[in-house]
C-alpha atoms as a PDB file:
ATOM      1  CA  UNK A   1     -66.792 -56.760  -9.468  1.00  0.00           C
ATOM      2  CA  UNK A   2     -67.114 -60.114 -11.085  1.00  0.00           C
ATOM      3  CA  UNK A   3     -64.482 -62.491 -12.399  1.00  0.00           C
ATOM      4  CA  UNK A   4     -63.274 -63.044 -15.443  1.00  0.00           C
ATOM      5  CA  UNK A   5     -62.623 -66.519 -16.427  1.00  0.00           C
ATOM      6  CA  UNK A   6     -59.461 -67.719 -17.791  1.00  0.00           C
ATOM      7  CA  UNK A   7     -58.499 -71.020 -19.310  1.00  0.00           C
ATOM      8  CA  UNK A   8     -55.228 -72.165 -18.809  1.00  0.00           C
ATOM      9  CA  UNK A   9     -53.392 -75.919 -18.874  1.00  0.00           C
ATOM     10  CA  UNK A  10     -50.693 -77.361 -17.223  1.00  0.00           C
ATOM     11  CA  UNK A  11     -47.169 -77.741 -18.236  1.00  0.00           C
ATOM     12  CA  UNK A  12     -44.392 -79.994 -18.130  1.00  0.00           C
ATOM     13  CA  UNK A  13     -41.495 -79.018 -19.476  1.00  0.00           C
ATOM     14  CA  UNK A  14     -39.203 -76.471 -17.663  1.00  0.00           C
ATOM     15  CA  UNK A  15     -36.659 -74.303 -18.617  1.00  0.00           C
ATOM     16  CA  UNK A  16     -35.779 -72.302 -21.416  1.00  0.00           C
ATOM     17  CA  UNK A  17     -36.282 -74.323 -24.347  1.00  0.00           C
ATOM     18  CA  UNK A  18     -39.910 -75.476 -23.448  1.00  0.00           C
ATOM     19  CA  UNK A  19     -40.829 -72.132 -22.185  1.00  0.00           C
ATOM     20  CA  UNK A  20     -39.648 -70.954 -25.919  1.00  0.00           C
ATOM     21  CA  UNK A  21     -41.516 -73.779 -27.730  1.00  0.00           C
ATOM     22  CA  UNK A  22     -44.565 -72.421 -25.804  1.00  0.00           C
ATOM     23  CA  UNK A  23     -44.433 -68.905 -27.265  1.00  0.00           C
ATOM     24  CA  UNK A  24     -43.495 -70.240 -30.719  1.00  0.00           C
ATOM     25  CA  UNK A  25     -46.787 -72.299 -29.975  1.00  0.00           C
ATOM     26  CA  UNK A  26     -48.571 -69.151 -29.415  1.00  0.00           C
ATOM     27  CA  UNK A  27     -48.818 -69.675 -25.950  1.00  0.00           C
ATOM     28  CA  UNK A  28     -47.608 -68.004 -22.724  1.00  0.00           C
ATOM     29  CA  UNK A  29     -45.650 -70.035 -20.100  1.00  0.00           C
ATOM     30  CA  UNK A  30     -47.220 -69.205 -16.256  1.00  0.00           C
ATOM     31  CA  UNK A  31     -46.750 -70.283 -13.084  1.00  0.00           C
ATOM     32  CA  UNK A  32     -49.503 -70.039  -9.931  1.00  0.00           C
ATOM     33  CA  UNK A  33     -48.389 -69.774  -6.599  1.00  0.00           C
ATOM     34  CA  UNK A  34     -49.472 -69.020  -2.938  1.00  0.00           C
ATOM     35  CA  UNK A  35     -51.909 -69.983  -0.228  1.00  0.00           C
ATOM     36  CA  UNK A  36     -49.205 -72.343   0.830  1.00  0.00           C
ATOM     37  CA  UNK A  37     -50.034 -74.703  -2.094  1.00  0.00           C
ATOM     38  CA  UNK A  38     -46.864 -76.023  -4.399  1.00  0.00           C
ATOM     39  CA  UNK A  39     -46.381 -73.801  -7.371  1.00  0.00           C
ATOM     40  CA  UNK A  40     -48.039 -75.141 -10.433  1.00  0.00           C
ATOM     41  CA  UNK A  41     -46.474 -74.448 -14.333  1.00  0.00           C
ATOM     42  CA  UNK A  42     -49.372 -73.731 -16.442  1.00  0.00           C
ATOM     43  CA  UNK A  43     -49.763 -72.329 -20.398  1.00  0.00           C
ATOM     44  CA  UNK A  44     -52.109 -69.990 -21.574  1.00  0.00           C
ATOM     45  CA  UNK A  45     -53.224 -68.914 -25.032  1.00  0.00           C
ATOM     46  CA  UNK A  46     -51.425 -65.637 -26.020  1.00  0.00           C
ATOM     47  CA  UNK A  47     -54.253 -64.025 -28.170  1.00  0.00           C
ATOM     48  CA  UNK A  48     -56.405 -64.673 -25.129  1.00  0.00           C
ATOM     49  CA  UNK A  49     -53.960 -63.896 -22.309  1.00  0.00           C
ATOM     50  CA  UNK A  50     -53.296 -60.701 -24.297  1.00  0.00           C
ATOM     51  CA  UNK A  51     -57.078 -59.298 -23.913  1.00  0.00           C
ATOM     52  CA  UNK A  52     -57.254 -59.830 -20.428  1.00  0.00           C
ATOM     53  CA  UNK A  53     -53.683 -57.640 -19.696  1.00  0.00           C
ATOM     54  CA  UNK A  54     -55.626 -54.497 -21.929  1.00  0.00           C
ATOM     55  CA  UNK A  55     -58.739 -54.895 -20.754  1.00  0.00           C
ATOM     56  CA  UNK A  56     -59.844 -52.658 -17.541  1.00  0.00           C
ATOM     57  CA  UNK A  57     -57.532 -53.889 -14.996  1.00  0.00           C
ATOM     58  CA  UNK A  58     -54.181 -53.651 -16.610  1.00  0.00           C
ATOM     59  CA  UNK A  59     -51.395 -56.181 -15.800  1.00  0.00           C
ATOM     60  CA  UNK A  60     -52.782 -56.909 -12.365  1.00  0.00           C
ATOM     61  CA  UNK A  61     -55.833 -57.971 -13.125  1.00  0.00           C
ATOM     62  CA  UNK A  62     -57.681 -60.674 -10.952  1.00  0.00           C
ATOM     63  CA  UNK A  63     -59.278 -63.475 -12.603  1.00  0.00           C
ATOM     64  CA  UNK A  64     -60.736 -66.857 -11.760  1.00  0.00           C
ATOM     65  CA  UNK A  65     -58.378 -69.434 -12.975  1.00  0.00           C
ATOM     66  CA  UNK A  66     -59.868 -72.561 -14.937  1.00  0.00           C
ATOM     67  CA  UNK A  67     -57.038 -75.435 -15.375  1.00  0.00           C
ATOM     68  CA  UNK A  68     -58.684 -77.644 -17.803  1.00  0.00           C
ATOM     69  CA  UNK A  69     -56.774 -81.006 -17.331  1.00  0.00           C
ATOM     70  CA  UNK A  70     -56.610 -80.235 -13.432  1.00  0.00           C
ATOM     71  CA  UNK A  71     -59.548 -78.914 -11.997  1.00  0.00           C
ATOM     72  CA  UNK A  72     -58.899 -79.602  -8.495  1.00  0.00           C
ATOM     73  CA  UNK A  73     -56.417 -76.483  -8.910  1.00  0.00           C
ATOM     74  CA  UNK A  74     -58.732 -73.972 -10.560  1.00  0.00           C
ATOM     75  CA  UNK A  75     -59.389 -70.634  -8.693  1.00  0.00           C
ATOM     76  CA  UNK A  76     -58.993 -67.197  -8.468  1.00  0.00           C
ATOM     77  CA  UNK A  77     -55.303 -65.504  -8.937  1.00  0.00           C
ATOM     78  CA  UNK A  78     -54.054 -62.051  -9.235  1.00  0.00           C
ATOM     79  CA  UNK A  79     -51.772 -61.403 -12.256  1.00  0.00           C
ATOM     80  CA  UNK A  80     -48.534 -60.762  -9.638  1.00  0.00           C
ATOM     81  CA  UNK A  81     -45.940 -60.245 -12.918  1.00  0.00           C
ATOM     82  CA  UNK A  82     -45.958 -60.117 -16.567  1.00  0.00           C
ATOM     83  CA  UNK A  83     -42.533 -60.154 -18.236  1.00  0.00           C
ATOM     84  CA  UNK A  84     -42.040 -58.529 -21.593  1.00  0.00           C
ATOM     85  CA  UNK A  85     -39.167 -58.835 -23.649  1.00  0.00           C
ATOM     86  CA  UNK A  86     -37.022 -55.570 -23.454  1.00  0.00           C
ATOM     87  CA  UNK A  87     -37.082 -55.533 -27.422  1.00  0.00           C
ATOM     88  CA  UNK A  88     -39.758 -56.622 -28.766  1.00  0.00           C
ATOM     89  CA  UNK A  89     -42.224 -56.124 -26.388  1.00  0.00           C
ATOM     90  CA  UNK A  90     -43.636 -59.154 -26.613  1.00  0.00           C
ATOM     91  CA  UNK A  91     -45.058 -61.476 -23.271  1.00  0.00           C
ATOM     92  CA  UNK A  92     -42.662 -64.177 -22.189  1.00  0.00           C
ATOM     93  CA  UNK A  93     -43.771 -65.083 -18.920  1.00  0.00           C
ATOM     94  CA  UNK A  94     -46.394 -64.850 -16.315  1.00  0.00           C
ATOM     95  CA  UNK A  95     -46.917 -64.918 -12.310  1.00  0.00           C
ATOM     96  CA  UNK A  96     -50.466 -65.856 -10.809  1.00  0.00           C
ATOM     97  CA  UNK A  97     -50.484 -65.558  -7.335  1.00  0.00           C
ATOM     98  CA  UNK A  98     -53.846 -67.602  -5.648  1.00  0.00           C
ATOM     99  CA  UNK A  99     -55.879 -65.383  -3.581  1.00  0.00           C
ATOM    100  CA  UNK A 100     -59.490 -66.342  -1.174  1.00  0.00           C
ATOM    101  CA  UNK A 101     -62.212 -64.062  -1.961  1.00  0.00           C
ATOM    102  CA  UNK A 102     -62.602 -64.018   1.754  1.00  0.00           C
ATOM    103  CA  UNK A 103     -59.364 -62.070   2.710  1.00  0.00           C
ATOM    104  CA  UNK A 104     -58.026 -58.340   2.275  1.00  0.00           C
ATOM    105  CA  UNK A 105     -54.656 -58.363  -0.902  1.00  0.00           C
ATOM    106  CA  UNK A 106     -52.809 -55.786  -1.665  1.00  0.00           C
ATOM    107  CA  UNK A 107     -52.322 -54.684  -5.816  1.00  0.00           C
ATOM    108  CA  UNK A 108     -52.530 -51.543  -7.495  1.00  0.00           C
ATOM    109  CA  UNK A 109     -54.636 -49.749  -9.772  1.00  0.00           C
ATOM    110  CA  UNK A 110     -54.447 -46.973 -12.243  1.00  0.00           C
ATOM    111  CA  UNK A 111     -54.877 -43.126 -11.882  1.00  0.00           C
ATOM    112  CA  UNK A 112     -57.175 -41.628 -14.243  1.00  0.00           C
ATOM    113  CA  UNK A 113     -57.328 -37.589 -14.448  1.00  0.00           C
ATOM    114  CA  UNK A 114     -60.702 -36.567 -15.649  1.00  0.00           C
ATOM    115  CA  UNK A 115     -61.152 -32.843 -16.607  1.00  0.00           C
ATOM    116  CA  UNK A 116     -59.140 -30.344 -17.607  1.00  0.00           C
ATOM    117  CA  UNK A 117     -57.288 -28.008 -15.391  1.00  0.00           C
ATOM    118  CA  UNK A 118     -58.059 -24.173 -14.920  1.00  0.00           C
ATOM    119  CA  UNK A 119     -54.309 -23.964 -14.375  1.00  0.00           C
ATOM    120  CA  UNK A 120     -53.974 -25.179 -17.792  1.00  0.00           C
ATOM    121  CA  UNK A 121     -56.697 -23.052 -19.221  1.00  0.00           C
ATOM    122  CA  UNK A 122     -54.519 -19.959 -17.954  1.00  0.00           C
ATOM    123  CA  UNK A 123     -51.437 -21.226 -19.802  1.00  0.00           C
ATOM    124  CA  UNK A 124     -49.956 -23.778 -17.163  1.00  0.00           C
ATOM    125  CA  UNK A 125     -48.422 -27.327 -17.540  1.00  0.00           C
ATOM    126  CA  UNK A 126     -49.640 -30.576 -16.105  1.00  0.00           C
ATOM    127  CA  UNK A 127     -47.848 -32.886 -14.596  1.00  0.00           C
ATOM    128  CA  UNK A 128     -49.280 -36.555 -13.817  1.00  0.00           C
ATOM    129  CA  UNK A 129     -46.719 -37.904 -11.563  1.00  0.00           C
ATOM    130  CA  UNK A 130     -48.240 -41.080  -9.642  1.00  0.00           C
ATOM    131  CA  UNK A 131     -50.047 -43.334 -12.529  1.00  0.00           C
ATOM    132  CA  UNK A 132     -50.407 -45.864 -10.126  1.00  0.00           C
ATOM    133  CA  UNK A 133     -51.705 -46.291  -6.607  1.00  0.00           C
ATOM    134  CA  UNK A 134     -51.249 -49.580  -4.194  1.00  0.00           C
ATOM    135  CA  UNK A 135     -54.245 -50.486  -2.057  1.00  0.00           C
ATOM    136  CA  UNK A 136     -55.388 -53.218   0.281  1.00  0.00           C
ATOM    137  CA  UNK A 137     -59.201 -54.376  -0.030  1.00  0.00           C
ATOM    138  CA  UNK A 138     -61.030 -57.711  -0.603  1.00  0.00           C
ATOM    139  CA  UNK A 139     -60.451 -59.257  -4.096  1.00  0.00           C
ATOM    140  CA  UNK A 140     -64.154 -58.078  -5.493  1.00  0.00           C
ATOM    141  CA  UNK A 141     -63.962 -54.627  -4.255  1.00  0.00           C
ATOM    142  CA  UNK A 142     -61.007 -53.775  -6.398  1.00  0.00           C
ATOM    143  CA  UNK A 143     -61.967 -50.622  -8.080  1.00  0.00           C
ATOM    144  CA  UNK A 144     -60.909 -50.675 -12.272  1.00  0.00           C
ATOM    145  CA  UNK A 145     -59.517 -47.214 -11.394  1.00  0.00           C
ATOM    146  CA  UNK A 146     -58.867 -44.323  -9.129  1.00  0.00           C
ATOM    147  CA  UNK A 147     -60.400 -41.756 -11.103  1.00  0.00           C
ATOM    148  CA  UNK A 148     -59.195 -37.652  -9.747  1.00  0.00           C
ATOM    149  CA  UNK A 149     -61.121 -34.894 -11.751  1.00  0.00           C
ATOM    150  CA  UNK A 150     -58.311 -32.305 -11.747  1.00  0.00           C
ATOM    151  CA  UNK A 151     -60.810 -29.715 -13.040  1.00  0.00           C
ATOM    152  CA  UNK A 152     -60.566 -27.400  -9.814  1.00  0.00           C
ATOM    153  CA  UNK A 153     -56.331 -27.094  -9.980  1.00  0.00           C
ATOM    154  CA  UNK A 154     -55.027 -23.869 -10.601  1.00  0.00           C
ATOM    155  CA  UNK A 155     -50.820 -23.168 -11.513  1.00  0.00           C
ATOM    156  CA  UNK A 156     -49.106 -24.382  -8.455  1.00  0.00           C
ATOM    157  CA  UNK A 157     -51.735 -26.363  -7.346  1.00  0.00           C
ATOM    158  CA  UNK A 158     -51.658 -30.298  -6.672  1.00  0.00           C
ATOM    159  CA  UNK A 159     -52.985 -33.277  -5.685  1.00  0.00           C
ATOM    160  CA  UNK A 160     -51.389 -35.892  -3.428  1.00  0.00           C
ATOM    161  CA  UNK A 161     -52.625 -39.324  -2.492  1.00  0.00           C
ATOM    162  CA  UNK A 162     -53.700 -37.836   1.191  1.00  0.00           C
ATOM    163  CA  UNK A 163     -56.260 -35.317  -0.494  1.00  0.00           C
ATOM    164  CA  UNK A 164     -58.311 -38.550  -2.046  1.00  0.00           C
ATOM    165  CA  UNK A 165     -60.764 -40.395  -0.671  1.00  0.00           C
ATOM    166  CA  UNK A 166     -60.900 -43.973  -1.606  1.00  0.00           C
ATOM    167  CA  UNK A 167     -63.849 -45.800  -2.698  1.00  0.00           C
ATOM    168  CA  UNK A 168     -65.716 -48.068   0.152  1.00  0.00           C
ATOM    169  CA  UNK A 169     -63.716 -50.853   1.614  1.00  0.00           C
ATOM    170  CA  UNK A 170     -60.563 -50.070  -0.526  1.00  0.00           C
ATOM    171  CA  UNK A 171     -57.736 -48.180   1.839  1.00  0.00           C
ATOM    172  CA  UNK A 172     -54.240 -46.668   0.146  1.00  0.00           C
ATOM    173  CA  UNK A 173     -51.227 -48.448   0.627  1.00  0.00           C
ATOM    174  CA  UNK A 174     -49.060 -46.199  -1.120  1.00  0.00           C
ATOM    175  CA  UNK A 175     -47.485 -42.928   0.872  1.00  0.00           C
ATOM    176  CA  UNK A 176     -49.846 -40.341   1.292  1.00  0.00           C
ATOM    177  CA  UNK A 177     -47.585 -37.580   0.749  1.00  0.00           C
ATOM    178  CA  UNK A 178     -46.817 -38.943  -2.287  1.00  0.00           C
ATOM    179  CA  UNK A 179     -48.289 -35.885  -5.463  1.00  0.00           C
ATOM    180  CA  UNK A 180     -50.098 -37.177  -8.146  1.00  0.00           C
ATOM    181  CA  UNK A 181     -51.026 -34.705 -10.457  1.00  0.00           C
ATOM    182  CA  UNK A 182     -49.241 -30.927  -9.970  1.00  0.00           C
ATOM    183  CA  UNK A 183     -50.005 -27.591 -12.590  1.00  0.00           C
ATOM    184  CA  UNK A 184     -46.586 -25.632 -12.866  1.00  0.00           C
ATOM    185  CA  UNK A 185     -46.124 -22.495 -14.540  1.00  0.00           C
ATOM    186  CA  UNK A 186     -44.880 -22.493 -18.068  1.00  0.00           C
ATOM    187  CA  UNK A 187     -41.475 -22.135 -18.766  1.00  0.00           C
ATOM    188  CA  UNK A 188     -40.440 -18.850 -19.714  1.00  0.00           C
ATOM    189  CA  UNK A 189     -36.629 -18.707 -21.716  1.00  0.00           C
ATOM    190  CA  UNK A 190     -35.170 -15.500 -20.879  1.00  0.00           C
ATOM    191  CA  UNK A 191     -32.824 -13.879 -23.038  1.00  0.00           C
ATOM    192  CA  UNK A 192     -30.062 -11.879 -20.874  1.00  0.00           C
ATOM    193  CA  UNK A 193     -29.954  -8.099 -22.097  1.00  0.00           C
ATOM    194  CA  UNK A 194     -26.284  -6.605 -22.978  1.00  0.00           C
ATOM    195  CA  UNK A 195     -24.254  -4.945 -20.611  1.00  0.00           C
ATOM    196  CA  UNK A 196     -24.600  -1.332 -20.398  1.00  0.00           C
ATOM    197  CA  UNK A 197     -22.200   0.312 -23.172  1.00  0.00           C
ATOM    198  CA  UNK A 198     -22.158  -3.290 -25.096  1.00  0.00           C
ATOM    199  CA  UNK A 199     -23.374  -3.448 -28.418  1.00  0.00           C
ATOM    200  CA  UNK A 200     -25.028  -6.509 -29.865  1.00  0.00           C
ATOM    201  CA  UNK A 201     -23.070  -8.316 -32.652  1.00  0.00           C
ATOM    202  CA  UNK A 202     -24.224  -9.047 -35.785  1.00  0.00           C
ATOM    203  CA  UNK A 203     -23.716 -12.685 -36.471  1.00  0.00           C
ATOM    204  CA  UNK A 204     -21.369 -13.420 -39.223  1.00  0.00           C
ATOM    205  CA  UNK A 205     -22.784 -14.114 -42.304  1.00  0.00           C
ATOM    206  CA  UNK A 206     -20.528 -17.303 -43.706  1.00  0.00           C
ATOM    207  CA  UNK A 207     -21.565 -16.714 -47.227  1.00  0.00           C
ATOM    208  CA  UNK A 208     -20.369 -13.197 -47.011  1.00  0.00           C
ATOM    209  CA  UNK A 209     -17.155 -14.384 -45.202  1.00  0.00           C
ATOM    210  CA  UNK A 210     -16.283 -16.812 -48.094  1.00  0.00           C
ATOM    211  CA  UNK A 211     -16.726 -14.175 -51.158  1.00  0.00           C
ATOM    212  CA  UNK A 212     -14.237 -11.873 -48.728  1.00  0.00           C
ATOM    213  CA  UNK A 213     -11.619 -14.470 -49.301  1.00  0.00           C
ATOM    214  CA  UNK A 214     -11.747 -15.419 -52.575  1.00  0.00           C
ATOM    215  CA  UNK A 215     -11.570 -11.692 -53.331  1.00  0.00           C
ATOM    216  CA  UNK A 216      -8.515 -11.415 -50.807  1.00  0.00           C
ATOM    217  CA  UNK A 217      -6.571 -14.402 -52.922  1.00  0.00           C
ATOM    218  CA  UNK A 218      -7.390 -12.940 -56.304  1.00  0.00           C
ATOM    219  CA  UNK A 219      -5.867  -9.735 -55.284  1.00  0.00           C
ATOM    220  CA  UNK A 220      -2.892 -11.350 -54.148  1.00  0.00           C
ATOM    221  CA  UNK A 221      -2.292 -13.275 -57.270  1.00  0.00           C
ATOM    222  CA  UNK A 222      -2.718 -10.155 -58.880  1.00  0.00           C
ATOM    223  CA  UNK A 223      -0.075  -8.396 -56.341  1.00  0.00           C
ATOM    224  CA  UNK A 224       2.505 -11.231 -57.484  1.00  0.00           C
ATOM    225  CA  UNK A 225       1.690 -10.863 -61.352  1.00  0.00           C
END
């Protein structure tokens, strides 16, 4: 896997009020950290930033960080956090975390179901439970995806993280009884039949009902007439 680059600069100001003067700006206030280096407040263009986040990788994407006015700093970071505001969706803060090419991380990846289901061909319901799976590995054997072709899966069949091999030098992290894609049974509603001897009711018909009364009160006004 190669890097993608990312330009980024460094910041000044903290708090709240520079960090929102930086989105107005169209930029996203960061921060790098790790490899027992001093944390570093950086910006990054939004439009930019924004690619990178939907591109293959998702939200934890690893990238090789290039600090313009501070080269000495530049290198490559996994994309720990990205903070979204609970509204509006939109990105108000980021977490690098500096990684060596040369040592195992831990991140996660996506699940991708490819096929579709014989379970669901007979009339069954799939369920993708795990979306996500954690694994360790060197930073340029991430995979872009854990890809599971749930073709074979019959009803009441699953698949859980134990039944998967992973690709080459990439081991799971997550708990490998954990199910990641099940086929249940569709649900059936079943009406309860009437007792034996009990009759069904009609329901009442309200339009009915209400010509029943008005004839009721004009035969009483008639009565007192």
């Amino acid at each position: 896997m190669e890097l993608q680059t990312l330009k980024v600069n460094t910041r000044g100001g903290q708090g709240k009020g520079p960090a929102r003067r930086t989105r107005q700006a169209g930029e996203v206030p960061a921060v790098i950290y790790g490899d027992k280096q001093d944390a570093v407040a950086i910006v990054i263009d939004l439009k930019t930033f924004d690619r990178v986040i939907h591109g293959a990788m998702g939200e934890h994407a690893i990238v090789q960080l290039e600090v313009a006015d501070k080269p000495e700093i530049s290198g490559p970071a996994l994309i720990k956090e990205v903070q979204h505001d609970p509204v509006k969706a939109k990105i108000l803060h980021a977490d690098f975390m500096r990684i060596r090419l040369d040592e195992r991380l831990e991140t996660v990846v996506s699940v991708v179901l490819v096929g579709r289901a014989k379970g669901v061909i007979d009339g069954g319901v799939i369920d993708h439970q795990l979306h996500e799976i954690e694994i360790e590995c060197l930073a340029l054997d991430v995979p872009l995806h854990i890809e599971i072709d749930v073709s074979p899966l019959a009803i009441g069949d699953s698949i859980h993280v134990s039944d998967v091999t992973p690709p080459s030098g990439v081991s799971f992290v997550t708990d490998a009884a954990r199910t990641i894609v099940a086929v249940h049974a569709p649900r059936v509603e079943v009406v309860a039949a009437p007792a034996e001897g009990e009759e069904l009711k009609e329901p009442e018909k309200i339009g009915e009902e209400k010509k029943d009364e008005v004839k009721e009160e004009k035969e009483e006004k008639k009565e007192k007439k």
